[in-house]
PDB file of N, CA and C in Angstrom:
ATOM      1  N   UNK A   1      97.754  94.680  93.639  1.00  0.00           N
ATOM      2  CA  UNK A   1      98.912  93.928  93.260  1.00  0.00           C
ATOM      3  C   UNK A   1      99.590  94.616  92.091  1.00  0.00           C
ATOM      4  N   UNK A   2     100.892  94.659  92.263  1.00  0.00           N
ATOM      5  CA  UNK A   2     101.458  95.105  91.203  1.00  0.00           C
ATOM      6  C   UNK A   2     101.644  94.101  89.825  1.00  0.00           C
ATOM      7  N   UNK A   3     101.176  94.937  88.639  1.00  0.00           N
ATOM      8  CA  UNK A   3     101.581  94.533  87.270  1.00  0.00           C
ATOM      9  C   UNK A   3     102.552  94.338  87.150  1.00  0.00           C
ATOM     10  N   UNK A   4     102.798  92.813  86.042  1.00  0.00           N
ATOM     11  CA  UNK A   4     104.318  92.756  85.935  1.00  0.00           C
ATOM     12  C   UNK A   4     105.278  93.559  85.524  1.00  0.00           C
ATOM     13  N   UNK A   5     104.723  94.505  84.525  1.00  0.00           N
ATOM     14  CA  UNK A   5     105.618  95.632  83.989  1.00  0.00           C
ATOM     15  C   UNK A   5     105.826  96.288  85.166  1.00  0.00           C
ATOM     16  N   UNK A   6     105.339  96.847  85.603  1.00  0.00           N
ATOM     17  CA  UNK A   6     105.819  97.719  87.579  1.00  0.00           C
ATOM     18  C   UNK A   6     106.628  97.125  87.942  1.00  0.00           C
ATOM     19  N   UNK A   7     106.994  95.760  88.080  1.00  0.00           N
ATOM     20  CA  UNK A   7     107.863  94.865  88.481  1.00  0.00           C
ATOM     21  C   UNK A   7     109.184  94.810  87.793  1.00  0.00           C
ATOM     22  N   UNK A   8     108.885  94.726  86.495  1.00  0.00           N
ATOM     23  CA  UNK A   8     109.755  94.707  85.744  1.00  0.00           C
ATOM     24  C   UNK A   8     110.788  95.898  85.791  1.00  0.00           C
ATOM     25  N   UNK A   9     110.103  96.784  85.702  1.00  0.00           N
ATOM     26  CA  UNK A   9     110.394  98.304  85.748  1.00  0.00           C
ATOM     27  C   UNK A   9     111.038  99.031  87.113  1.00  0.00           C
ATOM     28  N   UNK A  10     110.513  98.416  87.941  1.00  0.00           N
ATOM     29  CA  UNK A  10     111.439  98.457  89.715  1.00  0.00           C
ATOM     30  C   UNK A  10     112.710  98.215  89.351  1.00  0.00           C
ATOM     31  N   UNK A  11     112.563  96.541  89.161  1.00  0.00           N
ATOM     32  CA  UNK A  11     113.982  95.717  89.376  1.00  0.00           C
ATOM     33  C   UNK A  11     114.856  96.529  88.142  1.00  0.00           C
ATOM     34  N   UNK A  12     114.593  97.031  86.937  1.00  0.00           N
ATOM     35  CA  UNK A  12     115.772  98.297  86.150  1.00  0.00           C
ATOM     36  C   UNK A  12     116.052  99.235  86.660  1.00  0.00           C
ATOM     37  N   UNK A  13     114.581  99.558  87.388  1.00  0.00           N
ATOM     38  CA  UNK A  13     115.307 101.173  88.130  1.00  0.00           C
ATOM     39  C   UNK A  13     116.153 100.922  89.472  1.00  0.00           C
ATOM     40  N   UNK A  14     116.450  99.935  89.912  1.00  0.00           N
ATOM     41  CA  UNK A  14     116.998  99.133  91.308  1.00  0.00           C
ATOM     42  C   UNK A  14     118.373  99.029  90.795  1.00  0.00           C
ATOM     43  N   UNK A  15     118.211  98.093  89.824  1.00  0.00           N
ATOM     44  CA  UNK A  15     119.712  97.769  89.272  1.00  0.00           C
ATOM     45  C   UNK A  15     120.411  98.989  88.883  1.00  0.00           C
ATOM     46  N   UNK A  16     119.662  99.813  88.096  1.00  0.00           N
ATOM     47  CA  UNK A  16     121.038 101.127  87.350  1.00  0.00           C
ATOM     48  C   UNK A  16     121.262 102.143  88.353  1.00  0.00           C
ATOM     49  N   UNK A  17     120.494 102.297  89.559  1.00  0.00           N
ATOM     50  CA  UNK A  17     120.242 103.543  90.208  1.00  0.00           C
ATOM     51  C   UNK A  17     121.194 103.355  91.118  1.00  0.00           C
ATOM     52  N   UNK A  18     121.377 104.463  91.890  1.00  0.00           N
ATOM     53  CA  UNK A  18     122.364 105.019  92.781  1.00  0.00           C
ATOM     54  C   UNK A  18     122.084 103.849  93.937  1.00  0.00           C
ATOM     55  N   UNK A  19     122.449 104.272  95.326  1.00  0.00           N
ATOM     56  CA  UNK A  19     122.228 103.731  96.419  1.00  0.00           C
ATOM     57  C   UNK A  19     121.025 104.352  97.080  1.00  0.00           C
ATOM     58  N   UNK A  20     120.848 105.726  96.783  1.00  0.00           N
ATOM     59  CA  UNK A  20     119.487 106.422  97.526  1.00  0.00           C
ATOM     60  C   UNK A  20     118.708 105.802  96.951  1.00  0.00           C
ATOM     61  N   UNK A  21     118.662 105.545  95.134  1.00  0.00           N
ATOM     62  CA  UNK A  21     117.823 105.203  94.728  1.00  0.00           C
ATOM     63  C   UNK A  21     116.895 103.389  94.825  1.00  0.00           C
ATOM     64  N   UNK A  22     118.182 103.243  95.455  1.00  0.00           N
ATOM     65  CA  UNK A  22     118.211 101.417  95.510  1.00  0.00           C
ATOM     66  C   UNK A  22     116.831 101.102  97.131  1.00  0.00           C
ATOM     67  N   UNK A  23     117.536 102.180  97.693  1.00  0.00           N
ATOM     68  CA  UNK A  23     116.787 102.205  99.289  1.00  0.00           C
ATOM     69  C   UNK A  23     115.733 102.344  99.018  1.00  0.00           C
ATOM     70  N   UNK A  24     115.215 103.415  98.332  1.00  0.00           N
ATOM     71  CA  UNK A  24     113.773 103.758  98.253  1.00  0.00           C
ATOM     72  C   UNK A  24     113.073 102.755  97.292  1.00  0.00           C
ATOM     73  N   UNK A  25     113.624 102.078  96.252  1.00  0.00           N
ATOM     74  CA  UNK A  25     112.963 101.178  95.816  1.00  0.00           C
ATOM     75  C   UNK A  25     112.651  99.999  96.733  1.00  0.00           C
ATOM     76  N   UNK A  26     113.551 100.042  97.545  1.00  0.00           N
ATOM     77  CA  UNK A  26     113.718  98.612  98.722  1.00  0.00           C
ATOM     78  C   UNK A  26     112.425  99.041  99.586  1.00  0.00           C
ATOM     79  N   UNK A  27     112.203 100.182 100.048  1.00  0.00           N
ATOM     80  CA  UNK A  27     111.212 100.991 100.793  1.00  0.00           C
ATOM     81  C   UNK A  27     109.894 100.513 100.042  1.00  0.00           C
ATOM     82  N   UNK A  28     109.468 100.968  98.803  1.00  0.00           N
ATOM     83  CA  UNK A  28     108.656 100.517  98.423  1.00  0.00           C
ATOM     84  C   UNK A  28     108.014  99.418  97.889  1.00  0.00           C
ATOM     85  N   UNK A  29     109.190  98.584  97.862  1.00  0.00           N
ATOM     86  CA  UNK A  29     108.694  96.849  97.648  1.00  0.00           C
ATOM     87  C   UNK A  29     108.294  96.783  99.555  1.00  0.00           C
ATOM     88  N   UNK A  30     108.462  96.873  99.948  1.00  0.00           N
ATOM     89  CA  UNK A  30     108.478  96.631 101.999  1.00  0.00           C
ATOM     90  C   UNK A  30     106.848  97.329 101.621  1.00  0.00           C
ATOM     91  N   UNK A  31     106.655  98.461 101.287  1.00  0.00           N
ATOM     92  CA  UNK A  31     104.929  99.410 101.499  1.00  0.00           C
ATOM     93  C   UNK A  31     104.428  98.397 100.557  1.00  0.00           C
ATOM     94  N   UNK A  32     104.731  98.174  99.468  1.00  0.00           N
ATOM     95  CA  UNK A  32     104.017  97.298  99.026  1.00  0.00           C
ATOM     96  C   UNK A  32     103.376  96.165  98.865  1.00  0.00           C
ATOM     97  N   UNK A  33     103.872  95.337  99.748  1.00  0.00           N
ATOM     98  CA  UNK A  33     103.729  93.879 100.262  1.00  0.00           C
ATOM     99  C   UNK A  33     102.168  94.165 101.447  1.00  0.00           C
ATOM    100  N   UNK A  34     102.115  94.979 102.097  1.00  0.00           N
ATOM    101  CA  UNK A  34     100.986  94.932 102.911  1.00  0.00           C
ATOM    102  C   UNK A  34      99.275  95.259 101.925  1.00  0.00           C
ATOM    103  N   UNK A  35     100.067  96.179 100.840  1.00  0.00           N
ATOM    104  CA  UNK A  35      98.960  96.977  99.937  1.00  0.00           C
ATOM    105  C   UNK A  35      98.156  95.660  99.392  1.00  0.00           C
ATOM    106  N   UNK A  36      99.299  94.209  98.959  1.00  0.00           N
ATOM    107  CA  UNK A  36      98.888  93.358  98.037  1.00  0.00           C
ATOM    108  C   UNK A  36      97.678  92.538  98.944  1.00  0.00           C
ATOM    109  N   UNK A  37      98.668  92.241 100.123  1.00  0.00           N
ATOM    110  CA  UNK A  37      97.259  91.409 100.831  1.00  0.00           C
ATOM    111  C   UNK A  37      96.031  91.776 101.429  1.00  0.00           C
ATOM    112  N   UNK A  38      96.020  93.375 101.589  1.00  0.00           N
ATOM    113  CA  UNK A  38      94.684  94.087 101.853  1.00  0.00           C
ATOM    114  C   UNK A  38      93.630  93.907 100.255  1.00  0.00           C
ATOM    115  N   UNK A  39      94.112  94.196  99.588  1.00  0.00           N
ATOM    116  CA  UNK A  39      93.889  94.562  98.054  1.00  0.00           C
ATOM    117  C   UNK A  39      93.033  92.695  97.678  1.00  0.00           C
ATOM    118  N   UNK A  40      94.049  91.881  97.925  1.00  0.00           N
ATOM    119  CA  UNK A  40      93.655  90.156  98.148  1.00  0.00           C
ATOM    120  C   UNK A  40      92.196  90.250  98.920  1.00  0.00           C
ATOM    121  N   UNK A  41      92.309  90.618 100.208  1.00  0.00           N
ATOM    122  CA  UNK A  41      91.508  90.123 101.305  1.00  0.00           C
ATOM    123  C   UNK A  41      90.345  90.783 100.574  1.00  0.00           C
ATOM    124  N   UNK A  42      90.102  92.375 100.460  1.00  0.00           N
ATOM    125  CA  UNK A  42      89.163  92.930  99.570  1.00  0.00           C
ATOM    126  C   UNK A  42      88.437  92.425  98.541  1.00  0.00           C
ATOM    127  N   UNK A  43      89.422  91.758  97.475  1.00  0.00           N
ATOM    128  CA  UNK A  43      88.393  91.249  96.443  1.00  0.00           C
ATOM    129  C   UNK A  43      87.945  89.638  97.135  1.00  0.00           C
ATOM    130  N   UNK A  44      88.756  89.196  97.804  1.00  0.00           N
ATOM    131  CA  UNK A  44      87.761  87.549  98.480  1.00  0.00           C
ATOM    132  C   UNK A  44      86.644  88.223  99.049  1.00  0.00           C
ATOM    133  N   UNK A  45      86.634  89.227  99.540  1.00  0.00           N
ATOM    134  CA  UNK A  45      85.344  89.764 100.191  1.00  0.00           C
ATOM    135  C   UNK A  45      84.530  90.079  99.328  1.00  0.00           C
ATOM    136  N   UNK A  46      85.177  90.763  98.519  1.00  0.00           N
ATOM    137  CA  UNK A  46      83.881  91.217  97.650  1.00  0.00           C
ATOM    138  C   UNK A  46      83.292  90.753  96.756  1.00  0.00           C
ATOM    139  N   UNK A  47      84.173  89.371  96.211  1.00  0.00           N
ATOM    140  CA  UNK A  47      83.175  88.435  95.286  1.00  0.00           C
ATOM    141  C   UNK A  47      82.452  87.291  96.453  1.00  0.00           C
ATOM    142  N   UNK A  48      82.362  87.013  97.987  1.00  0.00           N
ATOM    143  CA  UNK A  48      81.960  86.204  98.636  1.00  0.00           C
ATOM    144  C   UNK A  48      80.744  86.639  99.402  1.00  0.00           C
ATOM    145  N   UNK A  49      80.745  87.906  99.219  1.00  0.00           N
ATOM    146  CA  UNK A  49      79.949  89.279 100.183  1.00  0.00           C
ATOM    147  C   UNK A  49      78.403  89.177  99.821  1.00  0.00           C
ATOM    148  N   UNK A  50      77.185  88.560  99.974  1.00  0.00           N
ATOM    149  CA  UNK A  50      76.080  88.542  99.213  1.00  0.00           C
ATOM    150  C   UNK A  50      75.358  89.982  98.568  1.00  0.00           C
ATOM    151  N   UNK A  51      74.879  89.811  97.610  1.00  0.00           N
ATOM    152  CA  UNK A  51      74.928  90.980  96.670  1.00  0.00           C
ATOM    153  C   UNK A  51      74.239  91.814  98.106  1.00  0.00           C
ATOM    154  N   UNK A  52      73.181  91.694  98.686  1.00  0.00           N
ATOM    155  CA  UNK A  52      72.562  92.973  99.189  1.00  0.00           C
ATOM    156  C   UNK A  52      73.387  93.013 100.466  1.00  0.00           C
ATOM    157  N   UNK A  53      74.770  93.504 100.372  1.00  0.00           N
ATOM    158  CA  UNK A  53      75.468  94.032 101.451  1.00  0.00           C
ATOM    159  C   UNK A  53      76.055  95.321 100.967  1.00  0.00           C
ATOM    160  N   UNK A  54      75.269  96.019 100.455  1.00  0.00           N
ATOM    161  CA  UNK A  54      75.807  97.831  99.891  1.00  0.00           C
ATOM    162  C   UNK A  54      76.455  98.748 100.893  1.00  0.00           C
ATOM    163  N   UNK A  55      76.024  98.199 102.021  1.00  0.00           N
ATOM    164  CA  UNK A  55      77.608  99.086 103.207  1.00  0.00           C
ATOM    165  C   UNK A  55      78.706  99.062 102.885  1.00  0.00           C
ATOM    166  N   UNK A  56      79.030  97.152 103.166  1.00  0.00           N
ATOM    167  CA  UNK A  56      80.199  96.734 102.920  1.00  0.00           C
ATOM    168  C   UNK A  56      80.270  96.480 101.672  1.00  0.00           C
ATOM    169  N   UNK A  57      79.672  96.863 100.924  1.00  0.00           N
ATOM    170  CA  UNK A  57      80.357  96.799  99.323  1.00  0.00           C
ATOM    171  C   UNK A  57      80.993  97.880  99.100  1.00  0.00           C
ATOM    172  N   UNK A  58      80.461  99.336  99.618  1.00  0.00           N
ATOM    173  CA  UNK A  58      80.839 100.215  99.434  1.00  0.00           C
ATOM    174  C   UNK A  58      81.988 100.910 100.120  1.00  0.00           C
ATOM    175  N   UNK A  59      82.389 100.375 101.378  1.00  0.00           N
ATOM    176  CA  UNK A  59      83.565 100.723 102.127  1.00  0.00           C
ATOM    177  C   UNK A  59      84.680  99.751 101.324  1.00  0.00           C
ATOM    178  N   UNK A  60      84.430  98.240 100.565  1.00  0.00           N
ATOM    179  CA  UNK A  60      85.527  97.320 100.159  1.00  0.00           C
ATOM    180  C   UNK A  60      85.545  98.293  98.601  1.00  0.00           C
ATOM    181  N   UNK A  61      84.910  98.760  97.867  1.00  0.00           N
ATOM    182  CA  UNK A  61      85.363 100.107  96.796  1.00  0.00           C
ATOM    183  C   UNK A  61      86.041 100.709  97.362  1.00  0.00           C
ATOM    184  N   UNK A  62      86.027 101.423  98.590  1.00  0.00           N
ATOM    185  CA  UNK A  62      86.550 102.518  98.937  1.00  0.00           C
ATOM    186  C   UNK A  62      88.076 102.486  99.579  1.00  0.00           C
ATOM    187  N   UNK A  63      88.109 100.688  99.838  1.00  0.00           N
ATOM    188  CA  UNK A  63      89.497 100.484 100.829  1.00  0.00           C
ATOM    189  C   UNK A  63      90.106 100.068  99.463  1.00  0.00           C
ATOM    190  N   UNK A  64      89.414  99.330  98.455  1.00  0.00           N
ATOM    191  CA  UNK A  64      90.325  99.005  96.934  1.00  0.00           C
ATOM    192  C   UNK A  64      90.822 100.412  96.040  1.00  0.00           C
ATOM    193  N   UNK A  65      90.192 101.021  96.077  1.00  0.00           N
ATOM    194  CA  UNK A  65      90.559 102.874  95.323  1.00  0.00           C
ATOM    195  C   UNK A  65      91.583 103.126  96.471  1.00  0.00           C
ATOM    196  N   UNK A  66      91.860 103.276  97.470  1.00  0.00           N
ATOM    197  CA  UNK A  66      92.499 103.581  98.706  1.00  0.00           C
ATOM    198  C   UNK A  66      94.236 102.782  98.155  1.00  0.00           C
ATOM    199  N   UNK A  67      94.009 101.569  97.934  1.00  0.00           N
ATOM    200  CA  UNK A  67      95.144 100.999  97.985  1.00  0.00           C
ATOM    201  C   UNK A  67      95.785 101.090  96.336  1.00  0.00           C
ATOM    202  N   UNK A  68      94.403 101.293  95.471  1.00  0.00           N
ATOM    203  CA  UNK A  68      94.798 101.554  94.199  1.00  0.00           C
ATOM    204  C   UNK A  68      95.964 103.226  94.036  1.00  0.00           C
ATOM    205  N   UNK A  69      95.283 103.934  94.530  1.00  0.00           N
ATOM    206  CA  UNK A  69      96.173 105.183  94.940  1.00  0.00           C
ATOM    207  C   UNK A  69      96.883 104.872  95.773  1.00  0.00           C
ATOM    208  N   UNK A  70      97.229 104.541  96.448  1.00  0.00           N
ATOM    209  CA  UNK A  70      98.968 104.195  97.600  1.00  0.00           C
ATOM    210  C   UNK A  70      99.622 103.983  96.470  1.00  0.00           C
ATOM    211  N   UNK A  71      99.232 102.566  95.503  1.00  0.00           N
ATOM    212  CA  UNK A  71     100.234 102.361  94.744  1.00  0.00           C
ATOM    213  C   UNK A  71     100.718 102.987  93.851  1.00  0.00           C
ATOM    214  N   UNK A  72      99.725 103.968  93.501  1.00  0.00           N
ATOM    215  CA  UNK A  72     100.402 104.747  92.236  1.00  0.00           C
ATOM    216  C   UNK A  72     101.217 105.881  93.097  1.00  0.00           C
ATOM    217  N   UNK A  73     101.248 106.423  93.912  1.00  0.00           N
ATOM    218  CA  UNK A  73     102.253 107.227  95.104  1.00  0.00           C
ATOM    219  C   UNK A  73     103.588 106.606  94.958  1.00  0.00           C
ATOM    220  N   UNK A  74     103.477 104.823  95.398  1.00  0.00           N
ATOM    221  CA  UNK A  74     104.633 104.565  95.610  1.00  0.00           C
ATOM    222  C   UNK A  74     105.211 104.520  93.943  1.00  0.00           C
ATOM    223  N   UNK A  75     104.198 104.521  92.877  1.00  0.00           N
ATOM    224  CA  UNK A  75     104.968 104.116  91.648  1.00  0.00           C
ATOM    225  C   UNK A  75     106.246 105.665  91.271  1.00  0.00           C
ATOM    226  N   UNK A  76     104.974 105.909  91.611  1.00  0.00           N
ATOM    227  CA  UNK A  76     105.543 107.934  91.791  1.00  0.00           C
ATOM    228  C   UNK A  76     107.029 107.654  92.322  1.00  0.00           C
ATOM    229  N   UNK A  77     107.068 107.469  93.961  1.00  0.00           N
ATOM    230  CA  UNK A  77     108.284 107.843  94.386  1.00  0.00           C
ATOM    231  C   UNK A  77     109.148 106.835  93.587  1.00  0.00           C
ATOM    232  N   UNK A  78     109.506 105.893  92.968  1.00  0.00           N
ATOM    233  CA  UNK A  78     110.086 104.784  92.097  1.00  0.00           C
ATOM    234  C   UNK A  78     110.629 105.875  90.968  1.00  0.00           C
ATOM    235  N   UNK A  79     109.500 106.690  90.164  1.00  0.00           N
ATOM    236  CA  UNK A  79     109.784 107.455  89.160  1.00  0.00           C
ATOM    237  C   UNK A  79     110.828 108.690  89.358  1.00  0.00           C
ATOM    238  N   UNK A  80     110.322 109.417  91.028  1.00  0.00           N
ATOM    239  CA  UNK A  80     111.089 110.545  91.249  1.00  0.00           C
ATOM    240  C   UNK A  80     112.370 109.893  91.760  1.00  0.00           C
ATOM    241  N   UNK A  81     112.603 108.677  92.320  1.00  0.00           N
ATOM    242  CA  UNK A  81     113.754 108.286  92.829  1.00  0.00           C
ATOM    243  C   UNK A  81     114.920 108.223  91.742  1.00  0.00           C
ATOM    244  N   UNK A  82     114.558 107.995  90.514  1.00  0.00           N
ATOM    245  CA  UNK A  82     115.328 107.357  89.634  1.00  0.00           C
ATOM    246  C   UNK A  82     115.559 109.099  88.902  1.00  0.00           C
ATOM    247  N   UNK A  83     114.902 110.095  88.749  1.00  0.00           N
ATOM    248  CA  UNK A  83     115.621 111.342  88.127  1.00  0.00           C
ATOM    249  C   UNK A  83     116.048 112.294  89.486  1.00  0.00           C
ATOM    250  N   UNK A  84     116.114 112.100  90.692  1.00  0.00           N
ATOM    251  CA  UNK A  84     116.647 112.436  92.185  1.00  0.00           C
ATOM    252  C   UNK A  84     117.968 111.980  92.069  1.00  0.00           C
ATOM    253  N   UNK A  85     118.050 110.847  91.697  1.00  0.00           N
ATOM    254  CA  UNK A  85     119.558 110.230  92.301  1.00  0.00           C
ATOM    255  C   UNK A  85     119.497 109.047  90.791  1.00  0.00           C
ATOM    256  N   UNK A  86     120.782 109.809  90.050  1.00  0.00           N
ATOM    257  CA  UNK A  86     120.868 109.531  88.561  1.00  0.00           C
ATOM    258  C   UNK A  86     122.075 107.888  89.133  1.00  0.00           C
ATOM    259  N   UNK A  87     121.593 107.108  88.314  1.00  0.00           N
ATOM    260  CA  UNK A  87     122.626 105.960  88.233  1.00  0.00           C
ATOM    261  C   UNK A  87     123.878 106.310  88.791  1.00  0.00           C
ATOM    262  N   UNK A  88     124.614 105.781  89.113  1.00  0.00           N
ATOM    263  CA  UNK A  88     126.585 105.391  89.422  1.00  0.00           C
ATOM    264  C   UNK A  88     127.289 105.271  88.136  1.00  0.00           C
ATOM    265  N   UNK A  89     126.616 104.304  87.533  1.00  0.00           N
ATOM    266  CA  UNK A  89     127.691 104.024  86.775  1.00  0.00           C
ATOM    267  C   UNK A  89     126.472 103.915  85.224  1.00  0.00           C
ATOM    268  N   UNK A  90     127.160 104.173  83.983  1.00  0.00           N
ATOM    269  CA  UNK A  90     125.642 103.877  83.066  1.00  0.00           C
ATOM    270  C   UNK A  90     125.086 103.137  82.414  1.00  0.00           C
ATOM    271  N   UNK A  91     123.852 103.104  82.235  1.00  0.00           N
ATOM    272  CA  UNK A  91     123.037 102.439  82.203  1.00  0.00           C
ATOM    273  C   UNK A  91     123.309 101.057  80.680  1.00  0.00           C
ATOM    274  N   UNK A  92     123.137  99.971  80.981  1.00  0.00           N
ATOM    275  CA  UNK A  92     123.249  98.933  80.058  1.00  0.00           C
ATOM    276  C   UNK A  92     123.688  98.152  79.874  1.00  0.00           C
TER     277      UNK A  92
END
């Protein structure tokens, strides 16, 4: 799930940015919505999971690091979107 500052920080780079830049933020709120409820389903599993299930403890680490990195990708493209395609009009 995204932190509120990530959030915060979208919706500025959404508002000042171009139109390429607006899309790809739109793009990555859309990738991001599936990341949150895998990321959800994962930890109900893994605090409900009885301790001696070390398979599936260890594949629900591995699908939570999995989605932990997607998100920092998409935070990425958010970051490169916004010095790619500089605001319209400026910022404030």
């Amino acid at each position: 799930m995204s932190s509120p500052a990530v959030v915060v920080a979208e919706a500025i780079i959404s508002k000042n940015a171009g139109p390429q830049a607006d899309t790809i933020s739109r793009l990555v709120h859309e990738l991001r919505q599936p990341l949150s409820t895998i990321e959800a389903i994962a930890y109900y599993l893994e605090i409900t999971l009885p301790a001696d299930q070390f398979e599936a403890r260890r594949y629900l680490t591995r699908l939570r690091k999995t989605v932990e990195e997607s998100n920092a990708i998409l935070s990425k493209a958010i970051r490169e979107s916004q010095n790619c395609f500089p605001p319209t009009e400026p910022c404030g």
